[in-house]
N, C-alpha and C. Protein backbone atom coordinates (compact mmCIF):
# COMPACT_ATOMS: atom_id res chain seq x y z
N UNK A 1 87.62 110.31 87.65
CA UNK A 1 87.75 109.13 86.86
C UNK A 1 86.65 108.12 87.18
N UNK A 2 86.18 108.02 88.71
CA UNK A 2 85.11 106.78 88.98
C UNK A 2 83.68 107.21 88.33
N UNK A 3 83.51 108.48 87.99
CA UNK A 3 82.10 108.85 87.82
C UNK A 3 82.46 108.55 85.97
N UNK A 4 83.32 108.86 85.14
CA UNK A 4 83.38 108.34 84.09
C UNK A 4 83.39 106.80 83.33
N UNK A 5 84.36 106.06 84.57
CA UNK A 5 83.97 104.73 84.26
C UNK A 5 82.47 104.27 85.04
N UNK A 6 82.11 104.96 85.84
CA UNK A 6 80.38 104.39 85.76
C UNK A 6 79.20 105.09 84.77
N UNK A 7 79.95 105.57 84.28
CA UNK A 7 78.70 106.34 83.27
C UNK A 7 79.20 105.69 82.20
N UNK A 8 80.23 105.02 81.48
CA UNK A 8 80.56 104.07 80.68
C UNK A 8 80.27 102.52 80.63
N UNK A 9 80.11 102.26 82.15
CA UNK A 9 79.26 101.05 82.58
C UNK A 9 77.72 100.73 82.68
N UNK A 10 77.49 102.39 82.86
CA UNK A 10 75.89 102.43 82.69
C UNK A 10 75.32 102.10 81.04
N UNK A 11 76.31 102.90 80.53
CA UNK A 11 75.76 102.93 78.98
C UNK A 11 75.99 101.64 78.29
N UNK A 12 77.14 101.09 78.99
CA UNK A 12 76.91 99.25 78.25
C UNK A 12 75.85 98.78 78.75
N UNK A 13 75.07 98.84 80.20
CA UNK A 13 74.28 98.37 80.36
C UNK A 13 72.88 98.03 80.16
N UNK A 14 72.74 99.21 79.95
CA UNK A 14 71.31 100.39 79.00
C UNK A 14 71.48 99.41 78.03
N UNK A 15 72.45 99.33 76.93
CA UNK A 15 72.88 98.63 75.05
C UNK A 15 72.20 97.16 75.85
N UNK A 16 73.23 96.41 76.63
CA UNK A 16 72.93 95.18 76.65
C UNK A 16 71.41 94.83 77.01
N UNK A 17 70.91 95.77 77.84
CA UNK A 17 68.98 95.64 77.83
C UNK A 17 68.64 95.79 76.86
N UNK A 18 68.83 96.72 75.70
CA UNK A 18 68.27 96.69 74.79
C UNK A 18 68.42 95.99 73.96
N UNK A 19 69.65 95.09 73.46
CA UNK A 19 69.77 93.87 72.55
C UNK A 19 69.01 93.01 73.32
N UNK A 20 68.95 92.89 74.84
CA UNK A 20 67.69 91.63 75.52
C UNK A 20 66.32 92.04 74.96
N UNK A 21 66.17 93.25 74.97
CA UNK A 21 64.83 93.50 74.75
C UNK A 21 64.50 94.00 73.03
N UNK A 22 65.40 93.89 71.93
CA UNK A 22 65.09 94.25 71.11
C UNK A 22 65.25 93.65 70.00
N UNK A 23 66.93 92.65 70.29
CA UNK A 23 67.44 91.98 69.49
C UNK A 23 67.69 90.57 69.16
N UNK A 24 66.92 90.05 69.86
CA UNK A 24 67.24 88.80 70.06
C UNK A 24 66.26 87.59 68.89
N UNK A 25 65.67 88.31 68.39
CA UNK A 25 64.91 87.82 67.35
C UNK A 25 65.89 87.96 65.62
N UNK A 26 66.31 89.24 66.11
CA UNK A 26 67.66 89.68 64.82
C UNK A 26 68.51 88.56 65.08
N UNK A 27 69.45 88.21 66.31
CA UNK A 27 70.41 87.14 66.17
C UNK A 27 70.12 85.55 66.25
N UNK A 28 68.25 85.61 66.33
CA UNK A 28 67.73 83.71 66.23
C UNK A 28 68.25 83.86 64.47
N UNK A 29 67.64 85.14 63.81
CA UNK A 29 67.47 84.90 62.34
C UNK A 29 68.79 84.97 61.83
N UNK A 30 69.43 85.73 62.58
CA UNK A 30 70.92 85.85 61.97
C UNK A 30 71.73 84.20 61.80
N UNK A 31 71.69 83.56 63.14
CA UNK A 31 71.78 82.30 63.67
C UNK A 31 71.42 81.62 62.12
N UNK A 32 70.44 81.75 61.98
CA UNK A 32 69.20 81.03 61.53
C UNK A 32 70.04 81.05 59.66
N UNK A 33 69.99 81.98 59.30
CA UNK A 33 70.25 82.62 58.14
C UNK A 33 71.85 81.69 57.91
N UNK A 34 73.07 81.83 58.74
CA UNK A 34 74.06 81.31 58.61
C UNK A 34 74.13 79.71 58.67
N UNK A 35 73.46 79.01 59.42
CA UNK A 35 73.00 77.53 59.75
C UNK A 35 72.46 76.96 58.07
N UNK A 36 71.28 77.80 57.62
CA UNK A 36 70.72 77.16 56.36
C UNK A 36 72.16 77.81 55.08
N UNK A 37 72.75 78.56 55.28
CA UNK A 37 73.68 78.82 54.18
C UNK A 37 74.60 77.65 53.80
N UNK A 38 75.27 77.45 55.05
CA UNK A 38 76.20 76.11 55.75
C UNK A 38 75.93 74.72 55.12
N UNK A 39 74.83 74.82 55.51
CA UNK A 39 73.86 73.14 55.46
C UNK A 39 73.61 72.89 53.73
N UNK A 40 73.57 73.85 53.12
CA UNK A 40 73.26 74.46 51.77
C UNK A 40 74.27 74.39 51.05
N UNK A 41 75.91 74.11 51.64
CA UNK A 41 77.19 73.95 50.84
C UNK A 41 77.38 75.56 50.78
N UNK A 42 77.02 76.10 51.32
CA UNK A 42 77.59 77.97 51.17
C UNK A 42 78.50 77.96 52.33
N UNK A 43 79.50 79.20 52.01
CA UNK A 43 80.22 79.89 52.97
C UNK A 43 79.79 81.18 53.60
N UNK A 44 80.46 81.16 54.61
CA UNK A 44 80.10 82.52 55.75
C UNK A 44 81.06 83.71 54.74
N UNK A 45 80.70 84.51 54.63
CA UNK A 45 81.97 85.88 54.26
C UNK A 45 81.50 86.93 55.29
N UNK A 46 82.67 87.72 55.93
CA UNK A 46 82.43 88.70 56.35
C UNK A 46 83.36 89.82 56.26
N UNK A 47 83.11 91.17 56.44
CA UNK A 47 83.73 92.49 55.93
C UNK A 47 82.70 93.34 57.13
N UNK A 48 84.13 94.28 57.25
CA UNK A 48 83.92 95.45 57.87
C UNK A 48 85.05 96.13 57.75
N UNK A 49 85.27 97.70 58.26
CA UNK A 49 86.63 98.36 58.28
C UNK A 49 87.34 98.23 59.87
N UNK A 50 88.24 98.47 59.85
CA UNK A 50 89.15 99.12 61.17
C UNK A 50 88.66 97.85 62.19
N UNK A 51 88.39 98.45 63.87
CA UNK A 51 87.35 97.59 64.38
C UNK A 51 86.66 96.52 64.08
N UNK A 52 85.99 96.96 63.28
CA UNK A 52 85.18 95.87 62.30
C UNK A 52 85.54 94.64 61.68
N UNK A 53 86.44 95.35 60.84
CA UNK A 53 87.54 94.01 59.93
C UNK A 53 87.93 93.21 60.96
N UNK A 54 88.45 93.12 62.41
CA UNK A 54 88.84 92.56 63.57
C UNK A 54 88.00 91.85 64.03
N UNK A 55 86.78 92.42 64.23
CA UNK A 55 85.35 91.40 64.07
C UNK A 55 85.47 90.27 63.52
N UNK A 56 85.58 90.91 61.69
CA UNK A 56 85.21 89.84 60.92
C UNK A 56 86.25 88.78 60.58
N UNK A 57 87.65 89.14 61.18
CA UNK A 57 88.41 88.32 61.29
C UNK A 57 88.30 87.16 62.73
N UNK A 58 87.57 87.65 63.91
CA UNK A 58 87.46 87.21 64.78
C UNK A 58 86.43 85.74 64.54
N UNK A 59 85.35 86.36 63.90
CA UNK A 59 84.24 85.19 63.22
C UNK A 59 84.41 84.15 62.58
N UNK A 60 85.25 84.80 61.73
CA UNK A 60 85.81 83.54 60.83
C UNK A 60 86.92 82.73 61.52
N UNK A 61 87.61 83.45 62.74
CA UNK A 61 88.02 82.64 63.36
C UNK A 61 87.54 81.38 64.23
N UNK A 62 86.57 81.85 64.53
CA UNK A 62 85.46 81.02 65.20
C UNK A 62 85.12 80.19 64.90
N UNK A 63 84.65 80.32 63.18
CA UNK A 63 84.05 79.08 62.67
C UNK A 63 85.08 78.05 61.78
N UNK A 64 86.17 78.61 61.53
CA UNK A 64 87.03 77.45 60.99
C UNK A 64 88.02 77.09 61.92
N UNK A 65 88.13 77.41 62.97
CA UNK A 65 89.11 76.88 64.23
C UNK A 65 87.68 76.26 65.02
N UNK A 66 87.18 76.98 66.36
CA UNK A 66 86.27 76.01 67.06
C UNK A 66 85.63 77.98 68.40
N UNK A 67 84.78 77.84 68.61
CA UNK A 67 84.28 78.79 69.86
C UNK A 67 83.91 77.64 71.11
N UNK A 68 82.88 76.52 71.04
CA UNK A 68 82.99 76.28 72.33
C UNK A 68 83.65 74.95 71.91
N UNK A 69 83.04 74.10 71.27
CA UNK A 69 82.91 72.81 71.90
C UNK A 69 84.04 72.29 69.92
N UNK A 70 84.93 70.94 69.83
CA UNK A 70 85.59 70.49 69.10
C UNK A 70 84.81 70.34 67.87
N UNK A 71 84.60 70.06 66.96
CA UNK A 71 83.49 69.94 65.60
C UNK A 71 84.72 70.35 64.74
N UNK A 72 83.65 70.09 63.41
CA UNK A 72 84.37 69.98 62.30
C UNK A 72 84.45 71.87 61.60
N UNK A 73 85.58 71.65 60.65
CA UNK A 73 85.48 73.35 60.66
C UNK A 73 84.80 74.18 59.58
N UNK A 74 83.70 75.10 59.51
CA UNK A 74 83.02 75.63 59.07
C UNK A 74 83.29 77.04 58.13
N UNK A 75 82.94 76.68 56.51
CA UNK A 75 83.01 77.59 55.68
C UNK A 75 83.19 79.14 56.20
N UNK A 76 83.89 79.77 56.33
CA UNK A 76 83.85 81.40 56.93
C UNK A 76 85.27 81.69 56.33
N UNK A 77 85.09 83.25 55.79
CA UNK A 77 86.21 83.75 55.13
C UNK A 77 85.63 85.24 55.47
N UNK A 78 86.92 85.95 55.75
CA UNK A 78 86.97 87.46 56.28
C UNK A 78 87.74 88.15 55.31
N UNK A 79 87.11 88.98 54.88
CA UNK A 79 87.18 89.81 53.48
C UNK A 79 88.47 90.42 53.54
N UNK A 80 88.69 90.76 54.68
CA UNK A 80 89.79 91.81 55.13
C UNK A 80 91.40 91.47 55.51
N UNK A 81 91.53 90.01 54.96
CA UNK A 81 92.75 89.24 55.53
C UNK A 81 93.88 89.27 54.59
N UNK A 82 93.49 89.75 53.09
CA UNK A 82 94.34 89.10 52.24
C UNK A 82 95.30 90.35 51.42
N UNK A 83 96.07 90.50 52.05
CA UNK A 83 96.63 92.12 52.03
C UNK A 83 96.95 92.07 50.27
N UNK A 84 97.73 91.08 49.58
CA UNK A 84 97.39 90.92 48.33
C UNK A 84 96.43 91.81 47.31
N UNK A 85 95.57 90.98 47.47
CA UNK A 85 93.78 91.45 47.02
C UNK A 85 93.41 92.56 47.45
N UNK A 86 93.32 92.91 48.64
CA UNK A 86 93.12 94.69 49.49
C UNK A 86 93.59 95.77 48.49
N UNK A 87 95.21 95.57 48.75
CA UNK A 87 95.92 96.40 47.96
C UNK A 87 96.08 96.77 46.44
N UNK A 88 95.95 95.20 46.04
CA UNK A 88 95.61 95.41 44.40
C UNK A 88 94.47 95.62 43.60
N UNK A 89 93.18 95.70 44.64
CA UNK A 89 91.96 96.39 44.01
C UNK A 89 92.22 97.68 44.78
N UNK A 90 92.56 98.43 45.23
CA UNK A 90 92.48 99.89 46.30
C UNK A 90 93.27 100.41 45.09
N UNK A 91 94.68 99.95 44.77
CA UNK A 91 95.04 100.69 43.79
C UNK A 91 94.67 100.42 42.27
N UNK A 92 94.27 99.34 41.76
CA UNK A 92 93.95 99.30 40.53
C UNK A 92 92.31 100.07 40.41
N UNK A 93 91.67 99.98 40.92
CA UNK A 93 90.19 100.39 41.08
C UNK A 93 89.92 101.67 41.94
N UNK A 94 89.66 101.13 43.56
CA UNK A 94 89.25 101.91 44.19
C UNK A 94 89.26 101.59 45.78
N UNK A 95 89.40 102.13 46.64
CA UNK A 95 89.31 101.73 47.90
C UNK A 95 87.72 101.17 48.25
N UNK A 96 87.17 101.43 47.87
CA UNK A 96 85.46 101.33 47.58
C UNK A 96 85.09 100.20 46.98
N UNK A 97 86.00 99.12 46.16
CA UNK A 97 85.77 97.87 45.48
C UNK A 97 86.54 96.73 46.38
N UNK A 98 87.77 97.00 47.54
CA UNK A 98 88.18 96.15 47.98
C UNK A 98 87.17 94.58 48.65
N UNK A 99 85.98 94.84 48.91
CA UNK A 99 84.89 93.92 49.30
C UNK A 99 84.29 93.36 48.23
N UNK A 100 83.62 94.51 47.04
CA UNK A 100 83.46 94.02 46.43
C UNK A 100 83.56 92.57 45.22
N UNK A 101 84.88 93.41 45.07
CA UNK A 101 85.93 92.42 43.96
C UNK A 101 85.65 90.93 44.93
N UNK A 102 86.25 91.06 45.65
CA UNK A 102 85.63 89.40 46.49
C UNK A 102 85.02 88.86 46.36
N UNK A 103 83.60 89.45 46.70
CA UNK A 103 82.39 89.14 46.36
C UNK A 103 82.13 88.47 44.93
N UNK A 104 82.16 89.44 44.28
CA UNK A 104 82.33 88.68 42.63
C UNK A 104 82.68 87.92 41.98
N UNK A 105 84.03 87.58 43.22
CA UNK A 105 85.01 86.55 42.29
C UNK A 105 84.60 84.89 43.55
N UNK A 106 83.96 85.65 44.67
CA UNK A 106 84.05 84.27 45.39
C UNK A 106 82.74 84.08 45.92
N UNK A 107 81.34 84.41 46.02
CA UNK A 107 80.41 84.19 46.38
C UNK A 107 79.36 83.66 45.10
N UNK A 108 78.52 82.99 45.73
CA UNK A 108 77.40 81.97 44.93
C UNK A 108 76.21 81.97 46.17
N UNK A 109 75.32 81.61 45.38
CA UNK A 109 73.80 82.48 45.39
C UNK A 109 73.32 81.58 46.83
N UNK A 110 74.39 80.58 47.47
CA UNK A 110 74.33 79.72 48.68
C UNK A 110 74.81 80.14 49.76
N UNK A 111 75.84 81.54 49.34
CA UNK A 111 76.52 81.98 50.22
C UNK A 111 76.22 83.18 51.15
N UNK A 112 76.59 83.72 52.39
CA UNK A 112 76.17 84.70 53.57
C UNK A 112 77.05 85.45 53.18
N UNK A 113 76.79 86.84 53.00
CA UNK A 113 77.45 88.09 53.37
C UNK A 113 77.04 88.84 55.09
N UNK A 114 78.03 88.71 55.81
CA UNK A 114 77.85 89.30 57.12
C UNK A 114 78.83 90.63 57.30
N UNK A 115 77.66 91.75 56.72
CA UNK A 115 78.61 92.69 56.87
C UNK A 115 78.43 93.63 58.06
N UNK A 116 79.72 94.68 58.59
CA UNK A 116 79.68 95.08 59.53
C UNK A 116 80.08 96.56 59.12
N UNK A 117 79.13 97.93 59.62
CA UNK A 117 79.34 99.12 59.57
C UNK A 117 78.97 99.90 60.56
N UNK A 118 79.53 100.45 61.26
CA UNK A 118 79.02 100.82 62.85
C UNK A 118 78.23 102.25 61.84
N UNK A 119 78.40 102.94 61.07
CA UNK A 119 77.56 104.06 60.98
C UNK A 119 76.69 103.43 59.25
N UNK A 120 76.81 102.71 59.14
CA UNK A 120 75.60 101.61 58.45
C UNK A 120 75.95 102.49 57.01
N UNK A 121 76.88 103.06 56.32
CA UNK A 121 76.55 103.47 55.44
C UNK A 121 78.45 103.51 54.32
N UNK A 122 79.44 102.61 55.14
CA UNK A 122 80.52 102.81 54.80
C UNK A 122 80.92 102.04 53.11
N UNK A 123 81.34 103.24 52.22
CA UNK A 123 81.02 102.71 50.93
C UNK A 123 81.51 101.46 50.71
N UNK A 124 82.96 100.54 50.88
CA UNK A 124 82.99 99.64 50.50
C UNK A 124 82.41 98.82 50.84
N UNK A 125 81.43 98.66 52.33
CA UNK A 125 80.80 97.41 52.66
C UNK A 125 79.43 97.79 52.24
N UNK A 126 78.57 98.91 51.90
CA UNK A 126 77.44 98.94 50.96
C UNK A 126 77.80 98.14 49.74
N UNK A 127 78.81 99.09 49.20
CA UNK A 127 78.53 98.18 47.65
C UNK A 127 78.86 96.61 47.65
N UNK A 128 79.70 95.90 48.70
CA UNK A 128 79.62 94.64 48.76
C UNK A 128 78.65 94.01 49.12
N UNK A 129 77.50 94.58 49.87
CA UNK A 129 76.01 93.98 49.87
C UNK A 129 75.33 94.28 48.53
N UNK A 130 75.14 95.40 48.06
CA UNK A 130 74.93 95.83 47.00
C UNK A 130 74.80 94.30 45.95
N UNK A 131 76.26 93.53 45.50
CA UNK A 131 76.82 92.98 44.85
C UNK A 131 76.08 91.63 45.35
N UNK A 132 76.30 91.63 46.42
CA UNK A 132 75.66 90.15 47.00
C UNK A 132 73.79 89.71 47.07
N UNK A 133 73.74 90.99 47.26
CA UNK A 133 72.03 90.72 46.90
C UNK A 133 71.89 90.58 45.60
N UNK A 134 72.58 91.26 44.04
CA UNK A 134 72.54 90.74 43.21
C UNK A 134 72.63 89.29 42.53
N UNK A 135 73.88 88.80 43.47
CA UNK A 135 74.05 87.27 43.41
C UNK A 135 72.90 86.48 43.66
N UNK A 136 71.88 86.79 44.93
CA UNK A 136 71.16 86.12 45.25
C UNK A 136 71.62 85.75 46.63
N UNK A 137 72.61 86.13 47.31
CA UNK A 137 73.11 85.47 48.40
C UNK A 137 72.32 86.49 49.42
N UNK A 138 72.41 85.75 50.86
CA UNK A 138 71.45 86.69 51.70
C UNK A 138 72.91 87.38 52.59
N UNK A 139 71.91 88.63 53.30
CA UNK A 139 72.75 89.62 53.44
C UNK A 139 72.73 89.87 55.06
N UNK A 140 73.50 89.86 56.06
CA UNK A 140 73.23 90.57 57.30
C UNK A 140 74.27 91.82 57.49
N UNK A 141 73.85 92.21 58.04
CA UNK A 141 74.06 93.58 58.69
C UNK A 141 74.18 93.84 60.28
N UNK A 142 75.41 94.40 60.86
CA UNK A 142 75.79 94.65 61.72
C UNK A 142 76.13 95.78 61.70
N UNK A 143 75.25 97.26 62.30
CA UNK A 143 75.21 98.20 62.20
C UNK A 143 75.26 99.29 63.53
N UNK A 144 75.76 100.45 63.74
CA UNK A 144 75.38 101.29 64.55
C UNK A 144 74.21 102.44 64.84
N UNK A 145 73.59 102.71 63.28
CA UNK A 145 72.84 103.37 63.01
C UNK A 145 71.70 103.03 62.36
N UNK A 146 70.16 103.58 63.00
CA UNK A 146 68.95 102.97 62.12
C UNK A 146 68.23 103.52 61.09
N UNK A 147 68.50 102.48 60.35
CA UNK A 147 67.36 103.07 58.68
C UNK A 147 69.06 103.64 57.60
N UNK A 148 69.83 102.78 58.09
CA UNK A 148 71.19 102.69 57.57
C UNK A 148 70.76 102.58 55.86
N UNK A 149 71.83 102.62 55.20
CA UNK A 149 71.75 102.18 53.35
C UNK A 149 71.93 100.07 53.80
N UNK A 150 72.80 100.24 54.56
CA UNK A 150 73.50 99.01 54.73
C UNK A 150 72.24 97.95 55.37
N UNK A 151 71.81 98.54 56.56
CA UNK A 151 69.99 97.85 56.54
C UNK A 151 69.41 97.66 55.83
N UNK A 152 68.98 98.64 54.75
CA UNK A 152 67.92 98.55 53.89
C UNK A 152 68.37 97.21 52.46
N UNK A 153 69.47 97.03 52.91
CA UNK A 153 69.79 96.07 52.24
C UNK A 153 69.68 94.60 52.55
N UNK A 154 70.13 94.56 53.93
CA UNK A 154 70.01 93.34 54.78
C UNK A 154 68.44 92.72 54.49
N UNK A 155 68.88 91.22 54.73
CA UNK A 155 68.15 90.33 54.76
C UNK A 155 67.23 90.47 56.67
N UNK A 156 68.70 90.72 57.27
CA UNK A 156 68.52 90.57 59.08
C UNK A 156 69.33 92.06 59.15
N UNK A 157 69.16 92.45 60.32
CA UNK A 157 69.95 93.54 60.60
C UNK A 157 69.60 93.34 62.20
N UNK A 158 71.53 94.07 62.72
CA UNK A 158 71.26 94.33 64.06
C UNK A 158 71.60 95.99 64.20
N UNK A 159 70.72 96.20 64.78
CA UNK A 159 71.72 97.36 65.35
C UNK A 159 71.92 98.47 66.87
N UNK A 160 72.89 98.38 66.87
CA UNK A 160 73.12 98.93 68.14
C UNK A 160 73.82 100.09 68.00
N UNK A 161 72.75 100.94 68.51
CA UNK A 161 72.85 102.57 68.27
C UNK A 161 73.52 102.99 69.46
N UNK A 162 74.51 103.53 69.01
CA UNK A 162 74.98 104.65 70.38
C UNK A 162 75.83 105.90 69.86
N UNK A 163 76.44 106.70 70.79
CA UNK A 163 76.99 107.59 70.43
C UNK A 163 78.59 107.75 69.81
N UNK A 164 79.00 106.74 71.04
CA UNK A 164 81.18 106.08 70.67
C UNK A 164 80.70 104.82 69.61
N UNK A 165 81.23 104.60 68.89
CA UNK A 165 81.29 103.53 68.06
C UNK A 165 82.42 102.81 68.93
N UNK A 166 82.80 102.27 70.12
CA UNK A 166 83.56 101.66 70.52
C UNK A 166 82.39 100.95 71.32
N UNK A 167 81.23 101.57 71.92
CA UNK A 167 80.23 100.71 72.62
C UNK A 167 79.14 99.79 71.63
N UNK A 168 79.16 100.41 70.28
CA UNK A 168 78.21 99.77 69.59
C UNK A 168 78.95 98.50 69.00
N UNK A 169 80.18 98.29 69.00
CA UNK A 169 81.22 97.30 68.75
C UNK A 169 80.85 96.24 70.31
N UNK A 170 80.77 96.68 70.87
CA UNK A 170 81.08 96.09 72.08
C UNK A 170 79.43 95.17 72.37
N UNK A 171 78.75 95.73 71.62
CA UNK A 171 77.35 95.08 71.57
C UNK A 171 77.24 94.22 70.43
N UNK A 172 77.89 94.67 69.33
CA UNK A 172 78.22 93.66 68.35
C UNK A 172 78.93 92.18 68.45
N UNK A 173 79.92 92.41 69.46
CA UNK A 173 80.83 91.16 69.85
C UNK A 173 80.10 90.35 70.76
N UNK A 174 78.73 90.92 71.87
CA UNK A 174 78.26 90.12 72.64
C UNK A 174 76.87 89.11 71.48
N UNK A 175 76.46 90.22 70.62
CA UNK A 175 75.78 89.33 69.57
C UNK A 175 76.46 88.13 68.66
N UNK A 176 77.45 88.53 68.54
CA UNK A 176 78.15 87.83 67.30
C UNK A 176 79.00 86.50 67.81
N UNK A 177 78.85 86.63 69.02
CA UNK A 177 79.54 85.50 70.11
C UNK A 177 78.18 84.63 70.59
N UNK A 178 76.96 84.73 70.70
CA UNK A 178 75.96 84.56 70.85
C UNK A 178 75.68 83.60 69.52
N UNK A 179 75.44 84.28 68.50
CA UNK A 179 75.23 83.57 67.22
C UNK A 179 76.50 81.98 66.70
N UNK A 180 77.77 82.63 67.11
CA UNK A 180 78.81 81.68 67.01
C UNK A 180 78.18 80.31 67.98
N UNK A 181 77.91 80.84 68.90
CA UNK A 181 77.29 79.55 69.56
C UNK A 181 76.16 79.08 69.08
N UNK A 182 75.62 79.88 68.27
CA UNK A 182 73.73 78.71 68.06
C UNK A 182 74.40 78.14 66.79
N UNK A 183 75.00 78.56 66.19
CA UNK A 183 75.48 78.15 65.06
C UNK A 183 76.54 76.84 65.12
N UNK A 184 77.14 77.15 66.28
CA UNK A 184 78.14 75.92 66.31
C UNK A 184 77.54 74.16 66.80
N UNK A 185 76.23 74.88 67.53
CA UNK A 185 75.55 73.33 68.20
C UNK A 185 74.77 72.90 67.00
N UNK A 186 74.49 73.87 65.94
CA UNK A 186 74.08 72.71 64.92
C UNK A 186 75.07 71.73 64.36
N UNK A 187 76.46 72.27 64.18
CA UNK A 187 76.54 70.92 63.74
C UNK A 187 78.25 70.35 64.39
N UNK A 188 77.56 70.38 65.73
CA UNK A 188 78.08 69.73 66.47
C UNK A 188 77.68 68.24 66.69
């Protein structure tokens, strides 16, 4: 068991050098990208599945409750909350439009799509970038895999490649906790 949890500790460690050494320009712009949306009268949206959706519920927790410091509370809505809407596009449409339909009915050309796909290519959160670059709204990407569909879409992209999609999550949450903070001292 000790040689497995250090070879699981090694491999977070390896990820976290490499977001020091690779990514940190992805989460100024990511930062960067959500700050001018904000300031702009746009909202944050975010989507992912399973894992993910937990993310993007976590974010939006962030920004309309508080991460460090008291401030006022910030546009963010998580695609994945509204069992309503989920269910009544999955069955009227498609499991594949549940992001979408959102998108369509609630984003403007001011607004962030922050989407999340650990293997960068999961159909409903493509076609909800898909939809959003049409709008005009800018797009990030939180990914596991490089040269993803879901990248090639992004405005910013991160990604943290590994083999478990439970470690590339785990590099996602140290970015996305990172960004919650540059984002929150603006307008603090």
């Amino acid at each position: 068991m000790r040689n497995e949890i250090n070879q699981i500790i090694e491999t977070h460690k390896k990820m976290v050098e490499s977001l020091q050494n690779e990514g940190i320009k992805n989460i100024e712009e990511t930062a960067g990208l959500i700050v001018e949306s904000i300031k702009n009268g746009g909202t944050l949206y975010v989507c992912g599945n399973g894992g993910s959706a937990a993310d993007a519920q976590h974010i939006a927790g962030e920004f309309i409750g508080r991460f460090l410091v008291n401030r006022k509370a910030l546009p963010a809505v998580a695609l994945s909350t509204d069992t309503s809407v989920l269910t009544c596009v999955a069955n009227d449409y498609s499991y594949e439009d549940i992001f979408a339909r959102q998108v369509e009915g609630l984003m403007k050309k001011q607004d962030c799509l922050w989407a999340f796909s650990t293997s960068g290519k999961s159909p409903n959160v493509v076609k909800a970038a898909e939809l959003a670059k049409k709008i005009g709204a800018k797009v990030i990407a939180f990914t596991g895999r490089k040269n993803s569909q879901l990248e090639k879409l992004a405005d910013v992209c991160l990604c943290a490649e590994a083999e478990k999609t439970y470690a590339t999550q785990e590099i996602h949450q140290i970015a996305y906790h990172i960004i919650c903070g540059l984002v929150e001292k603006q307008f603090s």
